[in-house]
N, C-alpha and C. Protein backbone atom coordinates (compact mmCIF):
# COMPACT_ATOMS: atom_id res chain seq x y z
N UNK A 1 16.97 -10.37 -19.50
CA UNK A 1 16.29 -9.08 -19.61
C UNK A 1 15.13 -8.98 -18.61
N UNK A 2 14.48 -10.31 -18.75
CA UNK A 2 12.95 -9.59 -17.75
C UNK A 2 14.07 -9.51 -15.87
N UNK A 3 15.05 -10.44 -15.68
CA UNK A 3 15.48 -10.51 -14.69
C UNK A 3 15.80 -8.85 -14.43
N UNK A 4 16.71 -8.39 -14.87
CA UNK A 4 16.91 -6.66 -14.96
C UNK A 4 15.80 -5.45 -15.05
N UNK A 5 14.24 -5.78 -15.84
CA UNK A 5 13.14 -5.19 -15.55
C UNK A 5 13.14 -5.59 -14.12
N UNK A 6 12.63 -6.63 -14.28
CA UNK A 6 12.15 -7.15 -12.08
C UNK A 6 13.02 -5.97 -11.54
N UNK A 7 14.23 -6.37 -11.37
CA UNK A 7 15.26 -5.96 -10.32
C UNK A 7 15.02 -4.16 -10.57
N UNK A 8 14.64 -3.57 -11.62
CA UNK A 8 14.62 -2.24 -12.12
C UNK A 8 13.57 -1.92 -11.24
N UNK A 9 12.46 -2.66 -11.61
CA UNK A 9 10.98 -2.19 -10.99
C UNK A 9 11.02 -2.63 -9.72
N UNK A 10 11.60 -2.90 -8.93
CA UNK A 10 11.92 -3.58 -7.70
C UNK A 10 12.21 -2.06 -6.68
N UNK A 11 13.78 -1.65 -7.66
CA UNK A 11 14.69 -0.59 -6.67
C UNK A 11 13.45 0.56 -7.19
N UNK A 12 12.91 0.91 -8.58
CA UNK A 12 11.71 1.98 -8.48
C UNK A 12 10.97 2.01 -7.32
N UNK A 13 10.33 1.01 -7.28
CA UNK A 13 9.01 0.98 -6.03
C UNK A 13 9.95 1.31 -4.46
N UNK A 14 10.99 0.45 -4.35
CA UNK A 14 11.50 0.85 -2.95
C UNK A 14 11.82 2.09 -3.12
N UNK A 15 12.42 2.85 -3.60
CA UNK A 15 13.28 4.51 -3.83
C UNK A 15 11.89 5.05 -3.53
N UNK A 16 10.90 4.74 -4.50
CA UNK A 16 9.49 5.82 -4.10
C UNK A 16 8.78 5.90 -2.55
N UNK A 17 8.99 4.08 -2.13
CA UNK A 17 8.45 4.25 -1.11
C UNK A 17 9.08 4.75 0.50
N UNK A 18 10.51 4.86 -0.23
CA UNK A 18 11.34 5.44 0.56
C UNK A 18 10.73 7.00 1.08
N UNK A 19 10.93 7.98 -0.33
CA UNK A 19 10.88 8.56 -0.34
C UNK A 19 9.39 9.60 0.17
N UNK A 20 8.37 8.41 -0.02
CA UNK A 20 7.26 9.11 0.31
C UNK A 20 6.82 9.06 2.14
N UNK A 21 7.83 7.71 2.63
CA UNK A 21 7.45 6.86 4.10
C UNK A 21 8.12 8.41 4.73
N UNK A 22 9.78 8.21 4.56
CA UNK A 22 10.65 8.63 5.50
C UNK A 22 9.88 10.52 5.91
N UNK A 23 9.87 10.76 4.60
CA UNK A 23 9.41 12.51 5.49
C UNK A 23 8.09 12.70 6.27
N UNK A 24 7.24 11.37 5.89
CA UNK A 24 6.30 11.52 6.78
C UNK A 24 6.30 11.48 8.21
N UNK A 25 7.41 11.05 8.72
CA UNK A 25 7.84 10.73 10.03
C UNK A 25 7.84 12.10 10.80
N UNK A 26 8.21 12.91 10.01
CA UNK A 26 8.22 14.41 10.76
C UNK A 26 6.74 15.07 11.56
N UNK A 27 5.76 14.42 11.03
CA UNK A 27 4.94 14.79 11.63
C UNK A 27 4.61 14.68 13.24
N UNK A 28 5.00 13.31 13.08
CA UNK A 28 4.92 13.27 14.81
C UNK A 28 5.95 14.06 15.99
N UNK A 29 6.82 14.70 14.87
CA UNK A 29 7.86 15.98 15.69
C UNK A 29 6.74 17.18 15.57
N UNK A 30 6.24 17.15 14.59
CA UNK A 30 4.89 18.19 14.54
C UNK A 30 5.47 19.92 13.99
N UNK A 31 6.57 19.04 12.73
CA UNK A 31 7.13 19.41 11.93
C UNK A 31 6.17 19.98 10.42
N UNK A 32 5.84 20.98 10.00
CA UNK A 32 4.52 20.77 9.14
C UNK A 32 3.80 20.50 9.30
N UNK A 33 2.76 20.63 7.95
CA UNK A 33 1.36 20.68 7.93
C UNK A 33 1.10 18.98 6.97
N UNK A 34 0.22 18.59 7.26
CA UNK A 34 -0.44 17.45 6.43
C UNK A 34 -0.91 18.11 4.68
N UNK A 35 -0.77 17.60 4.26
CA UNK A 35 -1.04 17.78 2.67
C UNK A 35 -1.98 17.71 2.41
N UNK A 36 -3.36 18.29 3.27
CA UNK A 36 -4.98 18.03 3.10
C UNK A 36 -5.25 18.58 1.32
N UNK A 37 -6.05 18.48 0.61
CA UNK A 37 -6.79 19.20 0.13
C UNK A 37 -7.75 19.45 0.41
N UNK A 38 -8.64 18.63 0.92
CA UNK A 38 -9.97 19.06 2.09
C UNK A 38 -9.46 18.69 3.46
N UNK A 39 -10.38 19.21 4.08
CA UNK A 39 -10.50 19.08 5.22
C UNK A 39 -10.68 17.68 5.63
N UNK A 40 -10.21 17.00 6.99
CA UNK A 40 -10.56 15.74 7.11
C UNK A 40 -11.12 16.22 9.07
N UNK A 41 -12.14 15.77 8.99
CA UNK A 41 -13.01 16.42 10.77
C UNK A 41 -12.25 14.94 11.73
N UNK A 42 -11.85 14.22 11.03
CA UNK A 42 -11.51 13.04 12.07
C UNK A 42 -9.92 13.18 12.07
N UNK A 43 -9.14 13.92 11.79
CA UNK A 43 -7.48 14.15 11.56
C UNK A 43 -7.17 14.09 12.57
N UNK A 44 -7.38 14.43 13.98
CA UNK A 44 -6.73 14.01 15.23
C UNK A 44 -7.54 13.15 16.26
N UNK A 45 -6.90 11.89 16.04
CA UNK A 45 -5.59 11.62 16.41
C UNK A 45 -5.15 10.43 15.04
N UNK A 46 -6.31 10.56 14.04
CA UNK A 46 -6.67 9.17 13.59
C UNK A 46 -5.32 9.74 12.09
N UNK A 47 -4.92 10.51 11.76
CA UNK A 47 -3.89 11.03 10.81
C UNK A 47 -2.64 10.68 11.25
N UNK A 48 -2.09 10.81 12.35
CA UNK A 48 -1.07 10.34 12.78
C UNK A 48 -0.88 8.65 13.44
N UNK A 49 -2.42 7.99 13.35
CA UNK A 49 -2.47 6.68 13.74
C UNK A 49 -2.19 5.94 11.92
N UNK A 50 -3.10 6.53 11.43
CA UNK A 50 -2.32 6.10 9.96
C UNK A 50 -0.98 6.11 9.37
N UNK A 51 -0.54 7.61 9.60
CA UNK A 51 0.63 7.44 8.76
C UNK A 51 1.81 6.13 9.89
N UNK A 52 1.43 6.16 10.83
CA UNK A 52 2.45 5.51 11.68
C UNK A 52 2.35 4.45 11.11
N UNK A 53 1.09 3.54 10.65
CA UNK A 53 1.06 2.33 10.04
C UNK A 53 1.16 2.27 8.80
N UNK A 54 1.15 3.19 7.90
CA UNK A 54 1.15 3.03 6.70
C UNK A 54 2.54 3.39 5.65
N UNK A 55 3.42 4.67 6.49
CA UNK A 55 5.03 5.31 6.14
C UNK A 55 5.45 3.91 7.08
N UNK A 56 5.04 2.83 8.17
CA UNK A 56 6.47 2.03 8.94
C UNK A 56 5.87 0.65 6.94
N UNK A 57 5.12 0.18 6.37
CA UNK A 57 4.72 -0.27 5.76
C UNK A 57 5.30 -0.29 4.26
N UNK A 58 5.57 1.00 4.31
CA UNK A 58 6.34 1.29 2.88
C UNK A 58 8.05 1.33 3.25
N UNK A 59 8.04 1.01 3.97
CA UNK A 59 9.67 1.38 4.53
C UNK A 59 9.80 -0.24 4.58
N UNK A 60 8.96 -0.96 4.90
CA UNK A 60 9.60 -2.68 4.81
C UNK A 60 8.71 -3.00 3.75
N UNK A 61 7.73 -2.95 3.58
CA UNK A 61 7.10 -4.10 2.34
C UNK A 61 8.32 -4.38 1.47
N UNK A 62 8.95 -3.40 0.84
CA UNK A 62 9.88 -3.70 -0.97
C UNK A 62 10.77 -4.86 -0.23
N UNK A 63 11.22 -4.79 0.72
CA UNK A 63 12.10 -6.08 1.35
C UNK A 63 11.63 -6.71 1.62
N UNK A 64 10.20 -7.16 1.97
CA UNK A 64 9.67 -8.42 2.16
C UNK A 64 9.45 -9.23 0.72
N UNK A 65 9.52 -8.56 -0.53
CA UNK A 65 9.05 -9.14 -1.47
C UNK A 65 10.16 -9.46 -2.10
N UNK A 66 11.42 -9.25 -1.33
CA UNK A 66 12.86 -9.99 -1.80
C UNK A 66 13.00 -11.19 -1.66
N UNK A 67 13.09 -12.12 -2.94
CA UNK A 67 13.31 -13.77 -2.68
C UNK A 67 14.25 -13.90 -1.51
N UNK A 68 15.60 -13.07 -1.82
CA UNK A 68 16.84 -13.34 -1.72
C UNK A 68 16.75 -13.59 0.30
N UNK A 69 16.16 -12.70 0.87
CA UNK A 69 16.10 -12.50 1.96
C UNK A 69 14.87 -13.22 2.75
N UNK A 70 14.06 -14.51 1.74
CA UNK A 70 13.55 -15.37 2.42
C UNK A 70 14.27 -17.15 2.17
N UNK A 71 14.84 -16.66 1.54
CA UNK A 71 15.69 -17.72 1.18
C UNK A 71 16.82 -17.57 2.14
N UNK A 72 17.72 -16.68 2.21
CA UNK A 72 18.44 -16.52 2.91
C UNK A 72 18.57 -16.16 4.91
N UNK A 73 17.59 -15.15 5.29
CA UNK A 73 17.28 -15.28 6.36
C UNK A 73 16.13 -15.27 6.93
N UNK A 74 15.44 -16.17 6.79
CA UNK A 74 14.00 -16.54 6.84
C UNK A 74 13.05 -15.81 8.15
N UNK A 75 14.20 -16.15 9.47
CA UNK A 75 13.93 -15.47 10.25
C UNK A 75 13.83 -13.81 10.25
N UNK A 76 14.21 -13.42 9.62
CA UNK A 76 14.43 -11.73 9.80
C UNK A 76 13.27 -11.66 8.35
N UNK A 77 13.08 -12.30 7.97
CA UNK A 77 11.52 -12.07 7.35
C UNK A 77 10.45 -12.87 7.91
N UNK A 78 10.69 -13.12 8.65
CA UNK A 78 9.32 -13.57 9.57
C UNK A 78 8.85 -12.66 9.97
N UNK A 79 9.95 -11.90 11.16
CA UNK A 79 9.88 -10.70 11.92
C UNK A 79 9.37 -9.28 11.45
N UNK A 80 9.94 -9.21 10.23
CA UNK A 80 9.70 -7.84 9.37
C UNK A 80 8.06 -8.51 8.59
N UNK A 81 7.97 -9.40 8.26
CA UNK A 81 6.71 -9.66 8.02
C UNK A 81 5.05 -8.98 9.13
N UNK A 82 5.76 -9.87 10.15
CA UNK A 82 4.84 -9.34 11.36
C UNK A 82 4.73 -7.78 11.53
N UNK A 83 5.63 -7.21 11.47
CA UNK A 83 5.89 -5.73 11.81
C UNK A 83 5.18 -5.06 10.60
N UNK A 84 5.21 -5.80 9.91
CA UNK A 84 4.68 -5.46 7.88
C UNK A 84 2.94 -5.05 8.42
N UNK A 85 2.65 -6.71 8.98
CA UNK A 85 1.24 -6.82 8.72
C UNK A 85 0.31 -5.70 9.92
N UNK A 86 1.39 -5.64 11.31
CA UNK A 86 0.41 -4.98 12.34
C UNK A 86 1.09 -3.05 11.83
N UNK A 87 1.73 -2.88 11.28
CA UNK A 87 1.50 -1.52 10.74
C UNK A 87 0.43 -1.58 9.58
N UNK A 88 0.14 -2.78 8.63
CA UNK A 88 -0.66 -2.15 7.71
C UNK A 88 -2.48 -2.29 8.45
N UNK A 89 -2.71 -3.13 8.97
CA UNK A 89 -3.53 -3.34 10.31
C UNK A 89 -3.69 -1.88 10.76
N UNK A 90 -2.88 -1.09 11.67
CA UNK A 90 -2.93 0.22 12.11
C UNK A 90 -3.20 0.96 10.99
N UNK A 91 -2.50 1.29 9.90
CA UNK A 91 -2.71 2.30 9.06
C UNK A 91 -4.43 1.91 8.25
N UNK A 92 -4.37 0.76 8.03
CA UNK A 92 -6.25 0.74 7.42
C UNK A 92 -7.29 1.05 8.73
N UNK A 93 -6.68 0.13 9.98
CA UNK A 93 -7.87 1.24 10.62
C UNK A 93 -7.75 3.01 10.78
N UNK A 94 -6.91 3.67 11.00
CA UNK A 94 -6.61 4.94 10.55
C UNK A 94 -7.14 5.47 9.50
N UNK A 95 -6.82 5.22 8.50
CA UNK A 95 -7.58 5.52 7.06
C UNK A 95 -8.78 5.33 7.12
N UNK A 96 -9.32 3.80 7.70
CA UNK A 96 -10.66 3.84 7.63
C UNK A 96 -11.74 4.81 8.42
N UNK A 97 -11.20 5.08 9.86
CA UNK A 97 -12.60 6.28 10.36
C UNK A 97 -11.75 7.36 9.52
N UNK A 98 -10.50 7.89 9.28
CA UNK A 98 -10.31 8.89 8.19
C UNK A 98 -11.42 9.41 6.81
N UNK A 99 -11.48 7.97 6.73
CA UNK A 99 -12.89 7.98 5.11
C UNK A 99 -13.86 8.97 5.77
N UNK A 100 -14.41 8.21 6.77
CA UNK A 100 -15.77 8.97 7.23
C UNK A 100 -15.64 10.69 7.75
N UNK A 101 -14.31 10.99 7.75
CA UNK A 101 -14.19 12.40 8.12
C UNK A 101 -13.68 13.32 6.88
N UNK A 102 -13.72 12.81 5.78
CA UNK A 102 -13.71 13.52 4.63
C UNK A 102 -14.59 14.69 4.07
N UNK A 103 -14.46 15.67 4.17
CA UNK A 103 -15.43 16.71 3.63
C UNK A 103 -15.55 16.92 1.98
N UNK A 104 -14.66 15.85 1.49
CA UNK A 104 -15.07 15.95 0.19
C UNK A 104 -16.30 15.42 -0.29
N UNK A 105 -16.57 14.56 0.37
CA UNK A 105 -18.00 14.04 0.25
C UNK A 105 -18.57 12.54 0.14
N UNK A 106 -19.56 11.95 0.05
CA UNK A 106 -19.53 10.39 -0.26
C UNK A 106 -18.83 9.89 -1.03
N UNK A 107 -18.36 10.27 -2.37
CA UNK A 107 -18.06 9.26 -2.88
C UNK A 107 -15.94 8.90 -2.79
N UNK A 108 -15.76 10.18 -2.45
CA UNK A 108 -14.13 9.81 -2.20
C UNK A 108 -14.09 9.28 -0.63
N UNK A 109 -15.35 8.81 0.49
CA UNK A 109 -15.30 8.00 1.82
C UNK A 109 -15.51 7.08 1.10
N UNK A 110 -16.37 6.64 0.66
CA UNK A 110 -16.68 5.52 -0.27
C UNK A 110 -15.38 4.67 -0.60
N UNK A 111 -14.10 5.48 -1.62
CA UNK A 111 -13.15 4.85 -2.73
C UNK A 111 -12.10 4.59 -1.11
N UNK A 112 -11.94 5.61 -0.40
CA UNK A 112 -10.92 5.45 1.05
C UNK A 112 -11.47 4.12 1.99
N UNK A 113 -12.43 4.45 2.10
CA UNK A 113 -13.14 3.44 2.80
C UNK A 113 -13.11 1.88 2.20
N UNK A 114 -13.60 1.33 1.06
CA UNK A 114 -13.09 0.13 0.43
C UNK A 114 -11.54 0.30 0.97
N UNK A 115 -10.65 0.98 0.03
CA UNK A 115 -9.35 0.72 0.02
C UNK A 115 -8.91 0.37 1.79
N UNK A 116 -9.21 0.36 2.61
CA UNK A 116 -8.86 0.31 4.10
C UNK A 116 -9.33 -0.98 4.13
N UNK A 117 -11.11 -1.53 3.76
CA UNK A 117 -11.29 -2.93 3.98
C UNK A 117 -10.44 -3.80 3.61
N UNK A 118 -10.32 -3.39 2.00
CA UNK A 118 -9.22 -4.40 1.26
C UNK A 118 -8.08 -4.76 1.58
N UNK A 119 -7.46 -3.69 2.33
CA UNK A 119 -6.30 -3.61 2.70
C UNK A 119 -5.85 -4.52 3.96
N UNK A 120 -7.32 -4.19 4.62
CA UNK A 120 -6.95 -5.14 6.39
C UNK A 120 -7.19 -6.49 5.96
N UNK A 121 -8.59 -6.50 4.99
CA UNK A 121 -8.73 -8.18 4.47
C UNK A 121 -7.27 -8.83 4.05
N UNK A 122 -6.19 -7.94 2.91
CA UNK A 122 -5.52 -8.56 2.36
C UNK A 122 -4.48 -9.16 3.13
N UNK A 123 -4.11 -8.10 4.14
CA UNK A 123 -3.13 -8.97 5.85
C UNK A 123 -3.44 -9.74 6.48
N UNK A 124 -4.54 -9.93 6.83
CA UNK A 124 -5.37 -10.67 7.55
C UNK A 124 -5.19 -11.95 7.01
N UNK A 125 -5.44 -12.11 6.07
CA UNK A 125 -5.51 -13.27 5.08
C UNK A 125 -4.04 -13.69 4.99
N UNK A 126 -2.92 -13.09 4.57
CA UNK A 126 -1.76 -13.29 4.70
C UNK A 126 -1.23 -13.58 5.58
N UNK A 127 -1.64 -13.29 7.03
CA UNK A 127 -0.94 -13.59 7.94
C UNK A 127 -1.87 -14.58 8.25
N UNK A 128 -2.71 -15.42 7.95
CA UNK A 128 -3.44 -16.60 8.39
C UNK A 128 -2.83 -17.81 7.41
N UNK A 129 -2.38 -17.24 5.89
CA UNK A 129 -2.26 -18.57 5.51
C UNK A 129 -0.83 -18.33 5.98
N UNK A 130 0.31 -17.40 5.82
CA UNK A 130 1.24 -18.08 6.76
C UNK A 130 1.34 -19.08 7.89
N UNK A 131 0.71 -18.93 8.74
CA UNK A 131 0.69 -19.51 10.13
C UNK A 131 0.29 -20.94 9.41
N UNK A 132 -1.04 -21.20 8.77
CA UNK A 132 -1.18 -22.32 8.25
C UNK A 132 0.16 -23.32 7.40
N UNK A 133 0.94 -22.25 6.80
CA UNK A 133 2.21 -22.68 6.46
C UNK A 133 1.26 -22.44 4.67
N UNK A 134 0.59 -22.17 4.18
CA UNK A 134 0.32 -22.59 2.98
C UNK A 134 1.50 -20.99 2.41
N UNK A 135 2.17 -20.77 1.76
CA UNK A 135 3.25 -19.88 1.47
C UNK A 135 2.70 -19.67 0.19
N UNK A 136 2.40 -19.94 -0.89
CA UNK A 136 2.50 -19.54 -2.30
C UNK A 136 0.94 -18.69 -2.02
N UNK A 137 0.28 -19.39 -1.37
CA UNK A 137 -0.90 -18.65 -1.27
C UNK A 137 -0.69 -17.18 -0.52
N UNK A 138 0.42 -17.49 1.12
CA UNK A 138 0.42 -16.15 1.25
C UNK A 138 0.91 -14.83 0.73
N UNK A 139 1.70 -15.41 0.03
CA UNK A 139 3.08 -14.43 -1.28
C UNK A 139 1.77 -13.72 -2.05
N UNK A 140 1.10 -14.23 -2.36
CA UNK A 140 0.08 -14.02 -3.52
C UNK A 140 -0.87 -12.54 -2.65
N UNK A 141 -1.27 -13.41 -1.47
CA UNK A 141 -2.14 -12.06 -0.47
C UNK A 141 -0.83 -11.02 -0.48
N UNK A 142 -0.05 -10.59 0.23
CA UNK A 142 1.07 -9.90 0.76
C UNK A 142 1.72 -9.34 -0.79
N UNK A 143 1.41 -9.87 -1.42
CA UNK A 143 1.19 -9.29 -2.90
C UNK A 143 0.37 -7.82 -3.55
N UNK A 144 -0.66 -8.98 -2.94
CA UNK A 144 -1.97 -7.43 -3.01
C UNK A 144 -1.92 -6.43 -1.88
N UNK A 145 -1.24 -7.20 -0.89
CA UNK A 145 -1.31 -6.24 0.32
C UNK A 145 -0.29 -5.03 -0.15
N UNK A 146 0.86 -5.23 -0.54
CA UNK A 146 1.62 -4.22 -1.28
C UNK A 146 1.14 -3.21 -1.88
N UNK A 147 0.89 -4.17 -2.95
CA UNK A 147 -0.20 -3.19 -4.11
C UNK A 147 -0.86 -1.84 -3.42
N UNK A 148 -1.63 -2.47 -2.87
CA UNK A 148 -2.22 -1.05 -1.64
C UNK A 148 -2.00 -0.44 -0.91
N UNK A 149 -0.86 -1.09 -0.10
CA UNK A 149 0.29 0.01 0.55
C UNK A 149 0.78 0.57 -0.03
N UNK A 150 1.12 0.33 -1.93
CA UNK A 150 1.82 1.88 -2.54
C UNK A 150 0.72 2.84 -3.07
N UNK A 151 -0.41 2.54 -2.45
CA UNK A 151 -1.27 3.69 -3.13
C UNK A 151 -1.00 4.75 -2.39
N UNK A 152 -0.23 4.82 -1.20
CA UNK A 152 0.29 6.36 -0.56
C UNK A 152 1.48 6.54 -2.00
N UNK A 153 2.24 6.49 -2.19
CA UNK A 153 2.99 6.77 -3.58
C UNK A 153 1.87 7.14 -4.74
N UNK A 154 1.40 6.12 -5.21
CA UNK A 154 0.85 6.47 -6.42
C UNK A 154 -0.19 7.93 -6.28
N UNK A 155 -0.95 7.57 -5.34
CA UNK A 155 -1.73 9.61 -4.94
C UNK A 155 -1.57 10.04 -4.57
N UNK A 156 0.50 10.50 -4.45
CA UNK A 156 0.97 11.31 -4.80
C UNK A 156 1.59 11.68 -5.51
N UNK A 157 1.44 11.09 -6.48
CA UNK A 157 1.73 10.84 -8.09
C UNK A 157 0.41 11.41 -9.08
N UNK A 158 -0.64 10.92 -8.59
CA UNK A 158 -1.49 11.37 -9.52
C UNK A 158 -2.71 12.73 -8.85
N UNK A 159 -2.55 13.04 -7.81
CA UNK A 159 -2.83 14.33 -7.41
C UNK A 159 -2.71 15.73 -7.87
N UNK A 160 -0.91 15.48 -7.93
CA UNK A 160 -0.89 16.83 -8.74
C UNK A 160 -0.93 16.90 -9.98
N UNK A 161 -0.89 15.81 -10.80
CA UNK A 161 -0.77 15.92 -12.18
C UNK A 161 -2.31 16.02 -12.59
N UNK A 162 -3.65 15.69 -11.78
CA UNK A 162 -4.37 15.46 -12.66
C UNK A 162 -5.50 16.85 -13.00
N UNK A 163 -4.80 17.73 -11.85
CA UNK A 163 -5.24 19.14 -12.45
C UNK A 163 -4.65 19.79 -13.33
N UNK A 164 -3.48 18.84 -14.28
CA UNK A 164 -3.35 19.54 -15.70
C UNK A 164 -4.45 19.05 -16.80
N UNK A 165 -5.09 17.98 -16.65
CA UNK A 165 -5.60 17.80 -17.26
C UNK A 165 -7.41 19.07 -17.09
N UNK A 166 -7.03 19.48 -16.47
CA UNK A 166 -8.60 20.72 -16.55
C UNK A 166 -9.08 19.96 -15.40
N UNK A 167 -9.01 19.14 -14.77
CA UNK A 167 -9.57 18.61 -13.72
C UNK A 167 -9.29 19.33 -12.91
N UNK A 168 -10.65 20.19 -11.66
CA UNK A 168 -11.05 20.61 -10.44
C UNK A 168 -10.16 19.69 -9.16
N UNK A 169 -9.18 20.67 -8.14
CA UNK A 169 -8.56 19.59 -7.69
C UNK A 169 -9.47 18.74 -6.73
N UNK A 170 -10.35 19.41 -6.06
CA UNK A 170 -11.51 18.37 -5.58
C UNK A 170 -12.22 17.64 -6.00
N UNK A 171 -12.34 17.42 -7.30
CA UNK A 171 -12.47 16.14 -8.58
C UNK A 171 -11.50 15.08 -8.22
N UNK A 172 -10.38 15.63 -8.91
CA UNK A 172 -9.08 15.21 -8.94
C UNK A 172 -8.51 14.27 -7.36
N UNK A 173 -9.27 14.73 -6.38
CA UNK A 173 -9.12 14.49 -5.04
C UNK A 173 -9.88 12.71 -4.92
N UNK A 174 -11.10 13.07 -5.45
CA UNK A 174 -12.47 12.22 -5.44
C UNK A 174 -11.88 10.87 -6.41
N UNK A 175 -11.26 11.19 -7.62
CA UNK A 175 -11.06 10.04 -8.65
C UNK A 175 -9.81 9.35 -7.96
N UNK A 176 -9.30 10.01 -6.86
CA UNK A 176 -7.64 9.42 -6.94
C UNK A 176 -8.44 8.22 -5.70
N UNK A 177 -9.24 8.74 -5.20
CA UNK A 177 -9.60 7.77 -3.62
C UNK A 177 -10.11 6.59 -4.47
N UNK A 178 -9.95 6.27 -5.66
CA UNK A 178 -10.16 5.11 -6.32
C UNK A 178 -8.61 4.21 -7.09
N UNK A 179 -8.38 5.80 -8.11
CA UNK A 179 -7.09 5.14 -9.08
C UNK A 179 -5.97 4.94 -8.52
N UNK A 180 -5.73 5.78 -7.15
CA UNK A 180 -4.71 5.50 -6.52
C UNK A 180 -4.30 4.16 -6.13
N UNK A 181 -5.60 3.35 -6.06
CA UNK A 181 -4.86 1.52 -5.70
C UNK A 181 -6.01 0.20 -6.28
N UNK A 182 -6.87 1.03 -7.50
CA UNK A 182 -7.08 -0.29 -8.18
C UNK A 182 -6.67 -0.40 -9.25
N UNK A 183 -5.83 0.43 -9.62
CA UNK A 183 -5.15 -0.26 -11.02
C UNK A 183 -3.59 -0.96 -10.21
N UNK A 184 -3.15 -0.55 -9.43
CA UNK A 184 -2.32 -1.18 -8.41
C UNK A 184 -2.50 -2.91 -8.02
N UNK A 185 -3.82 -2.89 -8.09
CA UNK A 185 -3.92 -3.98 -7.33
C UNK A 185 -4.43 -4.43 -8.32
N UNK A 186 -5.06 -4.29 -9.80
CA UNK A 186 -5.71 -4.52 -11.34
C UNK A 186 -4.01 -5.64 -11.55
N UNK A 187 -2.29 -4.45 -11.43
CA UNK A 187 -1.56 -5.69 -11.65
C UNK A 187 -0.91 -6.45 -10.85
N UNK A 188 -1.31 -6.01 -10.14
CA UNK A 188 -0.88 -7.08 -8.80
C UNK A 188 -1.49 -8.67 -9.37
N UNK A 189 -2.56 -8.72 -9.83
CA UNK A 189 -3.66 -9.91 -9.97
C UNK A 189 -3.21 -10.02 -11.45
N UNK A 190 -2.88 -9.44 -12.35
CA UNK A 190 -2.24 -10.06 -13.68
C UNK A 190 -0.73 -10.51 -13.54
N UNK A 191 0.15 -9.65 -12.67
CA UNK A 191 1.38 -10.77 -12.16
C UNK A 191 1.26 -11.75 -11.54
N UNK A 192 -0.17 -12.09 -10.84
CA UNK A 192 0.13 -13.32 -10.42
C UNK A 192 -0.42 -14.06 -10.90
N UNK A 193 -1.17 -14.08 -11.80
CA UNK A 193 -2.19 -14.94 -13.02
C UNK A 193 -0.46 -15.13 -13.96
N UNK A 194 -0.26 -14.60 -14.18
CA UNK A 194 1.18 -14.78 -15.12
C UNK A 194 2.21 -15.80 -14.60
N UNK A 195 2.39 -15.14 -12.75
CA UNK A 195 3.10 -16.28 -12.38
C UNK A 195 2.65 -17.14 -12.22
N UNK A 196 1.31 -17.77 -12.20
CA UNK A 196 0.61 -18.95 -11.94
C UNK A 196 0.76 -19.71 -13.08
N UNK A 197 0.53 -19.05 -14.26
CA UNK A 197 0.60 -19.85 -15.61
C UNK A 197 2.36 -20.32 -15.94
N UNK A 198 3.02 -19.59 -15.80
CA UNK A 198 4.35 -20.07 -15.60
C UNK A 198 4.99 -20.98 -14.95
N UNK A 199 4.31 -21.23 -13.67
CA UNK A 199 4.43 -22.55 -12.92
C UNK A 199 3.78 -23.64 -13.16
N UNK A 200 2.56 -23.51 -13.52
CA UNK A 200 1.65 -24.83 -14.59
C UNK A 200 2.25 -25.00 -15.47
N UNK A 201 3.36 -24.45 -16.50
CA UNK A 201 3.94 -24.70 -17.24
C UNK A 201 5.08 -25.64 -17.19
N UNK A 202 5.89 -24.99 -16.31
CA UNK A 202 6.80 -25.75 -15.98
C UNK A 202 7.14 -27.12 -15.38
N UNK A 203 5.37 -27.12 -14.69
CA UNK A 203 5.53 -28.46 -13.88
C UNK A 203 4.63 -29.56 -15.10
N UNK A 204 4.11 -28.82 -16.16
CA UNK A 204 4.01 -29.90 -17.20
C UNK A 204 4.79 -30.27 -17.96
């Protein structure tokens, strides 16, 4: 059973991040409008430097976090790894002068702004203990690094819903530049406290 959850919550997250990566691509045909709710004063060129790193990010992460395909072709997850880490690299610096061009105000640059540090810290880190070879440690970063690469999914998930609740959508705008990727990354850090205790287990 939990094998069939995994594999359930596995094809969820890829289908979403499918779905949210691939139409973003249109922009750079200059196909539509961006989905502002405010205004952002830094949107060109730094909107299309993001999504390039952050839609190529959601289109490989769910396959990097496939056993099957590091077990099996190690090399072609090396590769897609690298390609993983210097799109999410591009898309946090993007996002990050993005924060500062927010007209919503301090505190949603503030929640954008963290989420971009965290985000470059969490690759950064991943792609260092790789090279070191330490692996359980980097699974664990590239873990969290996920986590935060689906916060493009999740706030757009909780954007529109949260002006049913009577919430102002420029409220609604302000709370998401937070919920959108720390409860994301809240279980990112209890799955791996879980898998950690499961392996102390086993090896006692």
């Amino acid at each position: 059973m939990t094998k069939i959850l995994t594999r359930t919550g596995w094809a969820v997250a890829a289908l979403l991040s499918l779905l949210i990566a691939l139409p973003s691509y249109r922009y750079f045909a200059g196909v539509g409008m961006a989905p502002n709710i405010v205004a952002n004063l830094f949107s060109r060129p730094w909107l299309l430097v993001h999504v390039a790193g952050a839609a190529t990010a959601l289109v490989i992460g769910p396959f990097q976090l496939l056993a099957s395909i590091r077990a099996r072709t190690p090399r072609i997850h090396r590769w897609m790894g690298r390609a993983y880490v210097v799109a999410c690299l591009t898309g946090a610096v993007g996002g990050f002068i993005m924060a500062f061009g927010s007209t919503a105000g301090p505190v949603a640059t503030v929640g954008f702004a963290a989420l971009a540090v965290c985000w470059f810290y969490a690759n950064v880190q991943g792609w260092r203990l790789a090279m070191a070879r330490r692996f359980p440690e980097h699974r664990a970063w590239m873990i969290r690094s996920f986590a935060m690469t689906f916060a493009a999914v999740t706030l757009r998930i909780y954007v529109p819903l949260l002006p049913l609740t009577g919430m102002s959508g420029l409220d609604g705008y302000r709370l998401t530049a937070y919920i959108a990727w720390i409860p994301n990354l809240i279980l990112a850090e209890l799955y791996l406290r879980g898998a950690f205790a499961r392996r102390r287990t086993a090896v006692a």
